[in-house]
C-alpha atoms as a PDB file:
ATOM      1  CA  UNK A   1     -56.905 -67.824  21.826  1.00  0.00           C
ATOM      2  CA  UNK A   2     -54.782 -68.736  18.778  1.00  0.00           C
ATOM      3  CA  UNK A   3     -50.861 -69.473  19.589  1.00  0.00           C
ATOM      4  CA  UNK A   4     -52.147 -70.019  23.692  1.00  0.00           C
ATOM      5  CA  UNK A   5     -50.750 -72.898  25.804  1.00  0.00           C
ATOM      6  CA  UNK A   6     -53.712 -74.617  27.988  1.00  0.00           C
ATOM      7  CA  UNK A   7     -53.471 -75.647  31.499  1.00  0.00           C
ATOM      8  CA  UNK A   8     -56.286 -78.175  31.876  1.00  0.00           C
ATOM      9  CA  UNK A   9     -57.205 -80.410  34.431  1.00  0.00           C
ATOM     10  CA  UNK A  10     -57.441 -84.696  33.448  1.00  0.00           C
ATOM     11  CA  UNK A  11     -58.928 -85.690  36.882  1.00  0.00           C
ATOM     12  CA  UNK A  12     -60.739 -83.217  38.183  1.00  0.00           C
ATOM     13  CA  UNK A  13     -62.139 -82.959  41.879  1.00  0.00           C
ATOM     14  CA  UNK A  14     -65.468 -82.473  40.798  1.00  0.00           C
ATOM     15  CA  UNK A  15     -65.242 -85.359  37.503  1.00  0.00           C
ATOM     16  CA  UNK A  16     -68.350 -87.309  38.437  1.00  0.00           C
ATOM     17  CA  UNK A  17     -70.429 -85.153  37.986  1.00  0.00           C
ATOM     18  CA  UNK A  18     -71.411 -83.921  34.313  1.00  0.00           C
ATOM     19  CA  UNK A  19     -69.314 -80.439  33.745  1.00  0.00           C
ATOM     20  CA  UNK A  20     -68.573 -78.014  30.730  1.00  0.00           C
ATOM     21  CA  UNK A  21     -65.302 -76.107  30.024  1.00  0.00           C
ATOM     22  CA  UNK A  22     -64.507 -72.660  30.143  1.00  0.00           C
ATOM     23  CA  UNK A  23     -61.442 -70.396  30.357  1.00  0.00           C
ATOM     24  CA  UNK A  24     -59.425 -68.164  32.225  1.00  0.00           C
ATOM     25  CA  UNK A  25     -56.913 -66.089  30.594  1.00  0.00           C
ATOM     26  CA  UNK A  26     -53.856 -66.089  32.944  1.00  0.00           C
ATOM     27  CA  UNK A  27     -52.483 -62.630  31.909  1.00  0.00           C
ATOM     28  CA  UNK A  28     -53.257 -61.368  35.052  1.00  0.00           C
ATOM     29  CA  UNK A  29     -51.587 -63.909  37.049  1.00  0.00           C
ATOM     30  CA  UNK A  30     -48.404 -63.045  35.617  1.00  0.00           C
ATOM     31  CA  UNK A  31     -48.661 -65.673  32.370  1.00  0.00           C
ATOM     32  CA  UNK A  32     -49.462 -64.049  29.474  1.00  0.00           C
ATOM     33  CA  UNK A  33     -50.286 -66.354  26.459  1.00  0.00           C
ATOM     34  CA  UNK A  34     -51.971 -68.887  29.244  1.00  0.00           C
ATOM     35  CA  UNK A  35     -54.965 -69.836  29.569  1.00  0.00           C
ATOM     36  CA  UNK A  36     -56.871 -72.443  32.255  1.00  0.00           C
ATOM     37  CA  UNK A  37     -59.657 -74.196  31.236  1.00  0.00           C
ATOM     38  CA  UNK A  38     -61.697 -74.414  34.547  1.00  0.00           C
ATOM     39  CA  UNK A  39     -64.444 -77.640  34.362  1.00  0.00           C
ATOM     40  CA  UNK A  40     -67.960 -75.883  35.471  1.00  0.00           C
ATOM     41  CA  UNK A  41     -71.034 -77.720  36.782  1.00  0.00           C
ATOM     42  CA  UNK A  42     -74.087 -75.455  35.502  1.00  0.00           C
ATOM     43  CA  UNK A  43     -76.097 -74.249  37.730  1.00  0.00           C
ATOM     44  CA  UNK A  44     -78.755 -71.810  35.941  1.00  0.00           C
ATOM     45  CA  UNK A  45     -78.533 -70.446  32.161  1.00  0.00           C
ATOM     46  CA  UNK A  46     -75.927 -68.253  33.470  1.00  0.00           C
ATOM     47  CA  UNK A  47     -74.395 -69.105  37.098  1.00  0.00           C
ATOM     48  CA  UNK A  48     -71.605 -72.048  37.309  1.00  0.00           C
ATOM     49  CA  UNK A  49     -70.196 -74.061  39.717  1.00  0.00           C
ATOM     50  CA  UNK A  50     -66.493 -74.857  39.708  1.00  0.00           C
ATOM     51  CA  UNK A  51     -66.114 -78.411  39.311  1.00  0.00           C
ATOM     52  CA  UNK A  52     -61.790 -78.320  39.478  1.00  0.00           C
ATOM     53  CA  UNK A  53     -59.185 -77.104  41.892  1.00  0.00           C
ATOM     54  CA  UNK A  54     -57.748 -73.881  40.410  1.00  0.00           C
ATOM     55  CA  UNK A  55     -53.859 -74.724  39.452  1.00  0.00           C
ATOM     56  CA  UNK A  56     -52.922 -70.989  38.297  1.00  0.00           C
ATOM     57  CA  UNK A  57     -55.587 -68.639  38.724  1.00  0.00           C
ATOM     58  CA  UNK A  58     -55.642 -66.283  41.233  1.00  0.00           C
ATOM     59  CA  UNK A  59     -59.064 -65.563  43.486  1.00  0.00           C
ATOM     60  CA  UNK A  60     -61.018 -68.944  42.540  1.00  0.00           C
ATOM     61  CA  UNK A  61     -61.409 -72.042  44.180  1.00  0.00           C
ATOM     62  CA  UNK A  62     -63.625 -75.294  44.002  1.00  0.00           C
ATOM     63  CA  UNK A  63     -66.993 -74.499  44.745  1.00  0.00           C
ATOM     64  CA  UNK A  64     -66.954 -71.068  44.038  1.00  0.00           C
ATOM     65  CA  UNK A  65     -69.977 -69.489  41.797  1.00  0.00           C
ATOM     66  CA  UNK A  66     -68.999 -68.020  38.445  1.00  0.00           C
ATOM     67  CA  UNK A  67     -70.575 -66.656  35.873  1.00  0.00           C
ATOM     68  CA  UNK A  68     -69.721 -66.453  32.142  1.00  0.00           C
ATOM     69  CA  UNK A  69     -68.952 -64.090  29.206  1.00  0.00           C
ATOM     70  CA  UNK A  70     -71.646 -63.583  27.141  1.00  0.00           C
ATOM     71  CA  UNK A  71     -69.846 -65.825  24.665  1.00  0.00           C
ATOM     72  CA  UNK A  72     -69.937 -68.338  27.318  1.00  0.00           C
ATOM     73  CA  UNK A  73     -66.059 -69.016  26.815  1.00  0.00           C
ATOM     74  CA  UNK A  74     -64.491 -66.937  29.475  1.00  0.00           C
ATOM     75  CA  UNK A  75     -65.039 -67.049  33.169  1.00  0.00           C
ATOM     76  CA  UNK A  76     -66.177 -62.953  33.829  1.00  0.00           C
ATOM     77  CA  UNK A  77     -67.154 -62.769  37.348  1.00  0.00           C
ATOM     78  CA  UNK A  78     -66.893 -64.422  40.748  1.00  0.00           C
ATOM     79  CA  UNK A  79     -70.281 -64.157  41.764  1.00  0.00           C
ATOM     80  CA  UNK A  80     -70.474 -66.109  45.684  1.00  0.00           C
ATOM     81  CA  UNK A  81     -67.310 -67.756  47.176  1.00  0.00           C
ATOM     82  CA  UNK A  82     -67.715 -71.276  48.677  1.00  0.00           C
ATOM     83  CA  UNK A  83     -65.563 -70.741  51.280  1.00  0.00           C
ATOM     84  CA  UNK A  84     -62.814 -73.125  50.342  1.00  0.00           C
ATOM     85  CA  UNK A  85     -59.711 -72.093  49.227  1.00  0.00           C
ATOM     86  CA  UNK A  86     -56.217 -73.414  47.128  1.00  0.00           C
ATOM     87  CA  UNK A  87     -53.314 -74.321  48.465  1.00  0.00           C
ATOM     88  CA  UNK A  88     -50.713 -74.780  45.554  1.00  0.00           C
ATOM     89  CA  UNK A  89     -47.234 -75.905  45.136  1.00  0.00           C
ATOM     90  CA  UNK A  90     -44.522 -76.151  42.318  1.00  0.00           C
ATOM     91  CA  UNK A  91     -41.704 -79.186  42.889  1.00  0.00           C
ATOM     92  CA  UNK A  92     -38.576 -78.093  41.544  1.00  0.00           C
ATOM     93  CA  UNK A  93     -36.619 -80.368  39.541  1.00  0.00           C
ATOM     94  CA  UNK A  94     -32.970 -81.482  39.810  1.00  0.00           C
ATOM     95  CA  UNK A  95     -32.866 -80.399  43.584  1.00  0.00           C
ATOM     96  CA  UNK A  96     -31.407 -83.144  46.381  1.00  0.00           C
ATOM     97  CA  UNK A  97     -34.863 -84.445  46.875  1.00  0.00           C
ATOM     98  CA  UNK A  98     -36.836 -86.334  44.425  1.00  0.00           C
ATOM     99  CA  UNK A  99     -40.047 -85.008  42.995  1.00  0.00           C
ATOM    100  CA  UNK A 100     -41.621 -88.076  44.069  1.00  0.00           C
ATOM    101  CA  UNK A 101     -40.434 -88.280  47.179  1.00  0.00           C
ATOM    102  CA  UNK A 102     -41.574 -84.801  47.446  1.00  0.00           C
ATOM    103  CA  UNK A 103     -45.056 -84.920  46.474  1.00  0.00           C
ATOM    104  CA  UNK A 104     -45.664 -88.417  48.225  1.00  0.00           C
ATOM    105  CA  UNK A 105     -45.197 -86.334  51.201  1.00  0.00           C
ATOM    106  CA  UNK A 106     -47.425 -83.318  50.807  1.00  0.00           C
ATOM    107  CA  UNK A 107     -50.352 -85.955  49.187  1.00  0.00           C
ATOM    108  CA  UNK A 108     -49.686 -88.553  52.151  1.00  0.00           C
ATOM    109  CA  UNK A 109     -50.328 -85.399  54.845  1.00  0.00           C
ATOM    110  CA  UNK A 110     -53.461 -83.659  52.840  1.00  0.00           C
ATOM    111  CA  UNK A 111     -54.843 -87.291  52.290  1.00  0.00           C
ATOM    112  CA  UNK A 112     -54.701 -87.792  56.226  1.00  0.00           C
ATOM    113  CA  UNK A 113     -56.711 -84.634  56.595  1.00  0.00           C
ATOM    114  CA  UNK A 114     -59.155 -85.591  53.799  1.00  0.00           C
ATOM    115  CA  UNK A 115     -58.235 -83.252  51.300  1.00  0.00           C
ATOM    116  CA  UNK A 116     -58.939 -82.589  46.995  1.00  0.00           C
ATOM    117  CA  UNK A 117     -55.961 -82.807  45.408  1.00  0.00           C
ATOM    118  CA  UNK A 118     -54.907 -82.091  41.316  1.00  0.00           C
ATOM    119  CA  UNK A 119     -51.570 -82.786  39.720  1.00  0.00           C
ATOM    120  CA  UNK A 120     -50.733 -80.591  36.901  1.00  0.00           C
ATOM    121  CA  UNK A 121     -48.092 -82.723  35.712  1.00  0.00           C
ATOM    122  CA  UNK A 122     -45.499 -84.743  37.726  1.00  0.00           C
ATOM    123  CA  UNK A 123     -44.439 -81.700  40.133  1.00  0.00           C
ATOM    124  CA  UNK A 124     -47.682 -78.836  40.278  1.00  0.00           C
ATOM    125  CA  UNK A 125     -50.101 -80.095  42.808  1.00  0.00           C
ATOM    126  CA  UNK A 126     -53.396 -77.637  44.089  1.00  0.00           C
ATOM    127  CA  UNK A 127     -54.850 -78.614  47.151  1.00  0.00           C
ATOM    128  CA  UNK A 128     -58.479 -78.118  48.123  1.00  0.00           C
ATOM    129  CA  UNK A 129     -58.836 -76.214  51.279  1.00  0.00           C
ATOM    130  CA  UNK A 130     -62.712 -76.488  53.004  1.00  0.00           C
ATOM    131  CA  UNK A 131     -63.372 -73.520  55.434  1.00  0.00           C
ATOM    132  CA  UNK A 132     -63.207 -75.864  58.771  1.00  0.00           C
ATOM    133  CA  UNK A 133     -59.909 -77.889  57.971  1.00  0.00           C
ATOM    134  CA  UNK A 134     -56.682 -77.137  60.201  1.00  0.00           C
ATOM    135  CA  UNK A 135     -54.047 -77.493  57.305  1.00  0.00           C
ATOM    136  CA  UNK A 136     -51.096 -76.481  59.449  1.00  0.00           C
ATOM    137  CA  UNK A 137     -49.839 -79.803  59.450  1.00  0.00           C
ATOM    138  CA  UNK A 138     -49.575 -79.744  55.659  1.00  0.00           C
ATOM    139  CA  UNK A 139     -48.233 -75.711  55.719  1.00  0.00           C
ATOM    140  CA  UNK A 140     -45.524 -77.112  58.117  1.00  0.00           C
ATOM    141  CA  UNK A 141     -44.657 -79.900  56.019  1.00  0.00           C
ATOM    142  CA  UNK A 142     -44.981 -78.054  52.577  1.00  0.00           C
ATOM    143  CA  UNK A 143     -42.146 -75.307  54.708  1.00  0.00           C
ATOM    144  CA  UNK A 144     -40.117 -77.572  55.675  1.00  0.00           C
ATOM    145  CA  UNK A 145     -39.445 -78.930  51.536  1.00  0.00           C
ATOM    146  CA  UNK A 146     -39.301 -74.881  50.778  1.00  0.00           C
ATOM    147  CA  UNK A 147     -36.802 -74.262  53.302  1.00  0.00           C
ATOM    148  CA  UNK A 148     -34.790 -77.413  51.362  1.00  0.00           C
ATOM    149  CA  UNK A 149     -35.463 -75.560  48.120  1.00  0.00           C
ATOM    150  CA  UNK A 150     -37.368 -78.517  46.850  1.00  0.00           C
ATOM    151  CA  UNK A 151     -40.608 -76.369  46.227  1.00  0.00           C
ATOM    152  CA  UNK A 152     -42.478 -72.928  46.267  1.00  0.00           C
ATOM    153  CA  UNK A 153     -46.174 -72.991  47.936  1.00  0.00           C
ATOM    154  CA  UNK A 154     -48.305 -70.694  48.053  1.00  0.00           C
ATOM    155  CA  UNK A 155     -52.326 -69.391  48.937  1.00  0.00           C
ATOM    156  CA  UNK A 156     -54.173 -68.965  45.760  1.00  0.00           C
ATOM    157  CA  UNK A 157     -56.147 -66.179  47.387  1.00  0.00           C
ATOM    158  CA  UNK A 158     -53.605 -63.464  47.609  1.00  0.00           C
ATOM    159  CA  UNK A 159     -54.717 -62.255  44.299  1.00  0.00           C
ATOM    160  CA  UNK A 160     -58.013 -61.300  43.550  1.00  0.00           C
ATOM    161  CA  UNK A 161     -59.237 -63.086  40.137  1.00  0.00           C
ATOM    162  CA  UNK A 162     -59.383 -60.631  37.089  1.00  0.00           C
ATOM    163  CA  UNK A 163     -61.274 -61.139  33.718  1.00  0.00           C
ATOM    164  CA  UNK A 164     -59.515 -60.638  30.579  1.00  0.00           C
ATOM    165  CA  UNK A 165     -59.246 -62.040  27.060  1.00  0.00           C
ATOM    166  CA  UNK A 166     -56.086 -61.431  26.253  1.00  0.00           C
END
């Protein structure tokens, strides 16, 4: 997509094994002219695994089964959930709080519960949740810097994901 701005992921969840990139045009999430390119681990000429944790689109998580365009540049169907889902948050700069202090808090909670993490940045972290974690502890905590105005959370799940190419 000529003029586009890419969301991509440098350490991905899934980086050890080998992956290939694909996109998702994030029109439908509300961010027209972005595009996420979601790292894949192929799983048959035309199923993929995702190998990232989601930071803006809506529906997918790690794990999930996907299948391609028939370009094979576009992510065009959700084909089997894994179960896991995103938990995201945005930092907001300039508040009381510190971004650091901030994120040091949610990552010290999800790492005590064993949990993926992805930083987008210095302030956009996506959390990978598996089916049979409790994450209230980190919904409480990530609540508590809301009701502080030092971030905005939220399930990636309460959109279902939408193919386009913009």
């Amino acid at each position: 997509m000529a003029g586009a701005v890419y969301i991509n992921h440098l350490d991905p969840l899934g980086k050890n094994a080998p992956y290939q990139i694909a996109m998702v045009d994030l029109t439908y999430a509300g961010l027209p002219g972005q595009v996420e390119q979601l790292c894949l681990n192929s799983l048959d000429d035309r199923r993929f695994r995702i190998a990232c944790i989601p930071f803006c689109a809506y529906g997918l998580a790690y794990l999930d089964e996907v299948v391609l365009d028939p370009e094979g540049v576009f992510v065009q169907n959700l084909v089997a959930f894994s179960g896991n889902r995103v938990l995201r948050a945005l930092v907001h700069e300039g508040g009381g709080d510190s971004a650091d202090e901030v994120c040091g808090s949610i990552k010290s909670v999800a790492a005590d519960l064993g949990l993926g993490v992805e930083m987008h940045g210095e302030r956009f972290l996506a959390f990978d949740i598996p089916r049979d974690v409790d994450v209230r502890q980190l919904v409480d905590v990530m609540a508590s810097w809301a009701s502080r105005g030092a971030l905005n959370f939220e399930w990636s799940d309460v959109r279902s994901f939408v193919y386009s190419r913009g």
